[in-house]
N, C-alpha and C. Protein backbone atom coordinates (compact mmCIF):
# COMPACT_ATOMS: atom_id res chain seq x y z
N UNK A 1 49.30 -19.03 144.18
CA UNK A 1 49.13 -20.36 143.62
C UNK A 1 48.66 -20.24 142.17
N UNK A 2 49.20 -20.57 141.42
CA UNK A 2 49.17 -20.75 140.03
C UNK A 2 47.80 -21.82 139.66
N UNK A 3 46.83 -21.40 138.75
CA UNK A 3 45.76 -22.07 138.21
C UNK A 3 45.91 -23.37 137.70
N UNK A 4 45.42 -24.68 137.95
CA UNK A 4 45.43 -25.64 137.17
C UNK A 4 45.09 -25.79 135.91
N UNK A 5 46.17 -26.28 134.87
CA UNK A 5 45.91 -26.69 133.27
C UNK A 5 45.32 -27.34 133.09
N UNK A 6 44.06 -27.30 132.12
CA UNK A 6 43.09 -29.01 131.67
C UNK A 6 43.36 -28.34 130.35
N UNK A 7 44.64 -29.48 129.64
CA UNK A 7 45.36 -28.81 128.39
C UNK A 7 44.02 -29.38 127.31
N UNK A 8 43.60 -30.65 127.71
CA UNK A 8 42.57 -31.17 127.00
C UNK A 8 41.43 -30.60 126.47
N UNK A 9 40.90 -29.86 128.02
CA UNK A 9 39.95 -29.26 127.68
C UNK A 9 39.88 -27.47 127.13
N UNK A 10 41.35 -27.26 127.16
CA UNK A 10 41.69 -26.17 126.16
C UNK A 10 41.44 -26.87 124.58
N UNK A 11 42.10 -27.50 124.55
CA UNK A 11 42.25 -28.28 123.15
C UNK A 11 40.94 -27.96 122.05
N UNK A 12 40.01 -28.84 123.13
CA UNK A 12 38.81 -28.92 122.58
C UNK A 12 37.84 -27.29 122.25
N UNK A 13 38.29 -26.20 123.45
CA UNK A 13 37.65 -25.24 123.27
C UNK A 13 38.26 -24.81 121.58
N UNK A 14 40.05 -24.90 121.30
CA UNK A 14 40.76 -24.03 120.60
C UNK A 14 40.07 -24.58 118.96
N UNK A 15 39.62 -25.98 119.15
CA UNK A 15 38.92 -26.50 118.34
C UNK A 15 37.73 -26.28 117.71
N UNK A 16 36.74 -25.94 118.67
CA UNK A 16 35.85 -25.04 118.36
C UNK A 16 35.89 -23.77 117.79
N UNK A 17 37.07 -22.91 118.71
CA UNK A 17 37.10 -21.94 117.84
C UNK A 17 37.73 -22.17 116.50
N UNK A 18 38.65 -22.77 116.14
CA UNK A 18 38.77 -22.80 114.91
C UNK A 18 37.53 -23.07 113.65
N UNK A 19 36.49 -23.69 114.07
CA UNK A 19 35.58 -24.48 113.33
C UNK A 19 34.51 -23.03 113.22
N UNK A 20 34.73 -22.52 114.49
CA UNK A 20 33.78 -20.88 114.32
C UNK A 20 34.81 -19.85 114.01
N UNK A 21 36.02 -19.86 113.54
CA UNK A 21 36.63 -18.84 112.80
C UNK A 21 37.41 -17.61 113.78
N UNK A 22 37.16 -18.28 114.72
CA UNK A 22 38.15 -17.31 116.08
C UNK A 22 39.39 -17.62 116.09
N UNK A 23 39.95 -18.76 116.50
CA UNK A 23 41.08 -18.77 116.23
C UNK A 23 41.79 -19.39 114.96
N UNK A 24 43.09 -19.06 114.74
CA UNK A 24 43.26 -19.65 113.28
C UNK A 24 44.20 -20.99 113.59
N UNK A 25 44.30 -21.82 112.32
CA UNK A 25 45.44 -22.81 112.44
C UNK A 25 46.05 -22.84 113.32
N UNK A 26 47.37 -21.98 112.67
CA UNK A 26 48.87 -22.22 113.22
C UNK A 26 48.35 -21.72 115.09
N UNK A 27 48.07 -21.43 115.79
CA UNK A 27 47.91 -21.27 116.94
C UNK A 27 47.50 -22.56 117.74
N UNK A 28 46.27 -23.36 116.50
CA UNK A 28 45.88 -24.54 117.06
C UNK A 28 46.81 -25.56 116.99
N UNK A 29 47.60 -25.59 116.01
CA UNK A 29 49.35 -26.28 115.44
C UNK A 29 49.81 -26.19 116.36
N UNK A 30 50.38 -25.01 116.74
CA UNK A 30 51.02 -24.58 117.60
C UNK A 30 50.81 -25.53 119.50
N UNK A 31 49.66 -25.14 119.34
CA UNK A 31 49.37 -25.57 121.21
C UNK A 31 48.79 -26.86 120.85
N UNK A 32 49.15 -27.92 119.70
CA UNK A 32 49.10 -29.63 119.73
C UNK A 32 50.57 -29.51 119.89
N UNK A 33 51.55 -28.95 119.10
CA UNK A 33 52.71 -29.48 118.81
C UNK A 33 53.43 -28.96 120.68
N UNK A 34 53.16 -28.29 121.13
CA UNK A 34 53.48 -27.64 122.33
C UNK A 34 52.72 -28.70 123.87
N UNK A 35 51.64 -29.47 123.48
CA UNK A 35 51.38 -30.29 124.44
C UNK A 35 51.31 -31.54 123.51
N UNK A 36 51.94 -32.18 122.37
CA UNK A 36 52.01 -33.38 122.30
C UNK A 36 51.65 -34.45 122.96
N UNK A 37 52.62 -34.56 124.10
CA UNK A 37 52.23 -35.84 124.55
C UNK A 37 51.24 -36.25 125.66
N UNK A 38 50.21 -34.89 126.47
CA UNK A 38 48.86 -35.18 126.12
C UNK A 38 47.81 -35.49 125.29
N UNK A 39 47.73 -34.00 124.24
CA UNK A 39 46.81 -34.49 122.92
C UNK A 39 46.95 -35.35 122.22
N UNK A 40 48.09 -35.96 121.42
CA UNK A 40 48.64 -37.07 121.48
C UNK A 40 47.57 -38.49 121.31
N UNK A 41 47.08 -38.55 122.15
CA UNK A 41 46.30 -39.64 122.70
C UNK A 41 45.13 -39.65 122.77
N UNK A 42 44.76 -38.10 122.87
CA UNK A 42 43.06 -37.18 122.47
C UNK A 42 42.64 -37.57 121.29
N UNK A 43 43.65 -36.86 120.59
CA UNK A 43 43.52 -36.87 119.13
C UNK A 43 43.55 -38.31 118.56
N UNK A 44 43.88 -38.88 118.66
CA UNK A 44 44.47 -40.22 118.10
C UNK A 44 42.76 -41.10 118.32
N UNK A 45 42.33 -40.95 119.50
CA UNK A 45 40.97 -41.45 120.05
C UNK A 45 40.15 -41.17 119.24
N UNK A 46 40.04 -40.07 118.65
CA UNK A 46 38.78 -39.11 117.81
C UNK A 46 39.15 -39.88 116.63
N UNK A 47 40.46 -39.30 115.98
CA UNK A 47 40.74 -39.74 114.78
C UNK A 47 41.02 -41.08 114.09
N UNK A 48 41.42 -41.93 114.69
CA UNK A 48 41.39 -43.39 114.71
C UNK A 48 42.87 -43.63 113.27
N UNK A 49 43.89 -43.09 113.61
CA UNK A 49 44.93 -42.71 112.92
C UNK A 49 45.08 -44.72 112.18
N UNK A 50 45.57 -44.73 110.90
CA UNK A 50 45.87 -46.32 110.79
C UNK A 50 47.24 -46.81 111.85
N UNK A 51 47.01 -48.21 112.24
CA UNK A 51 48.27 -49.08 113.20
C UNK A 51 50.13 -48.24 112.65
N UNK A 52 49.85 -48.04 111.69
CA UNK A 52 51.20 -48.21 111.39
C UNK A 52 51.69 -46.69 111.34
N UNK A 53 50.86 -45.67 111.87
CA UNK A 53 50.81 -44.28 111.95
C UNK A 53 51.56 -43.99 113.48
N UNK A 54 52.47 -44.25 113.69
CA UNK A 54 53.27 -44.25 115.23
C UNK A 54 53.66 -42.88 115.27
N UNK A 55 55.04 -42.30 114.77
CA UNK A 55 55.60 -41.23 115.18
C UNK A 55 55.23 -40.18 115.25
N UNK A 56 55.77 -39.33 115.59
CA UNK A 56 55.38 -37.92 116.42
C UNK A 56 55.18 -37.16 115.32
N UNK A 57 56.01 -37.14 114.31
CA UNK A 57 55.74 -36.84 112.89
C UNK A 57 54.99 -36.97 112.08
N UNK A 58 54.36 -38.22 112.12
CA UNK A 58 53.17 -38.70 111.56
C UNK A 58 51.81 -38.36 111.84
N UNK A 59 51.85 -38.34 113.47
CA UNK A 59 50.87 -37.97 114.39
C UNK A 59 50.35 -36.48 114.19
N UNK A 60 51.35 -35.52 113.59
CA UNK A 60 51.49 -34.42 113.77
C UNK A 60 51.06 -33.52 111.86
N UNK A 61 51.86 -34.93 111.02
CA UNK A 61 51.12 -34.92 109.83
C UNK A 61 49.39 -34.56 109.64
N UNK A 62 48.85 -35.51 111.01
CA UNK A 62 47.58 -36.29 110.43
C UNK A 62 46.63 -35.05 111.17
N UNK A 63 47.16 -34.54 112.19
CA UNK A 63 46.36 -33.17 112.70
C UNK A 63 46.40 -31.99 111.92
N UNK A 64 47.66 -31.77 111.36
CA UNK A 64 47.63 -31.09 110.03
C UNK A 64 46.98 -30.77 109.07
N UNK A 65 46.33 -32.34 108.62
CA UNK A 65 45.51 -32.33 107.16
C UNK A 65 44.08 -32.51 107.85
N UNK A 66 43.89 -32.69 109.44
CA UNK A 66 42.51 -32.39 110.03
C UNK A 66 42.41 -31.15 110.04
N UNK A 67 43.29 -30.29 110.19
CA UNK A 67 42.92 -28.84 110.37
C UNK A 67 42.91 -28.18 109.17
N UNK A 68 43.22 -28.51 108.35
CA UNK A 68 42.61 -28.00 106.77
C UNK A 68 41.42 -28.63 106.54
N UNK A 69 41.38 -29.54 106.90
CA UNK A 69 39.82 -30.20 106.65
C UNK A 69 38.83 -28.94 106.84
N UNK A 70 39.41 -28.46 108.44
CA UNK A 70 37.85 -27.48 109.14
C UNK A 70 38.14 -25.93 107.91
């Protein structure tokens, strides 16, 4: 039997590590753009993206310029 995913609460760990220098970016890029349409909705909660910020592209913009932020 294969382990249950809590992609979320990966998310949040991969997050941390980025902020403590373990893992880098593109990995954290990587496993938003790879579970989208969970984090998706994570992210969007935290970040409070503006109304008119819809597409997947946009969405994907705005995690982008959060992760240069850290």
């Amino acid at each position: 039997m294969e382990p249950k995913k809590d992609i979320v609460k990966a998310y949040k760990f991969l997050n941390k590590s980025v902020i403590l220098g373990v893992t880098n970016f593109d990995q954290m890029k990587k496993f938003f753009s790879d579970n989208y349409d969970v984090l998706a909705p994570v992210f969007s909660d935290f970040r409070k993206p503006p109304s008119e910020m819809t597409t997947r592209k946009e969405i994907e913009n705005l995690h982008d310029a959060y992760l240069n932020e850290l």
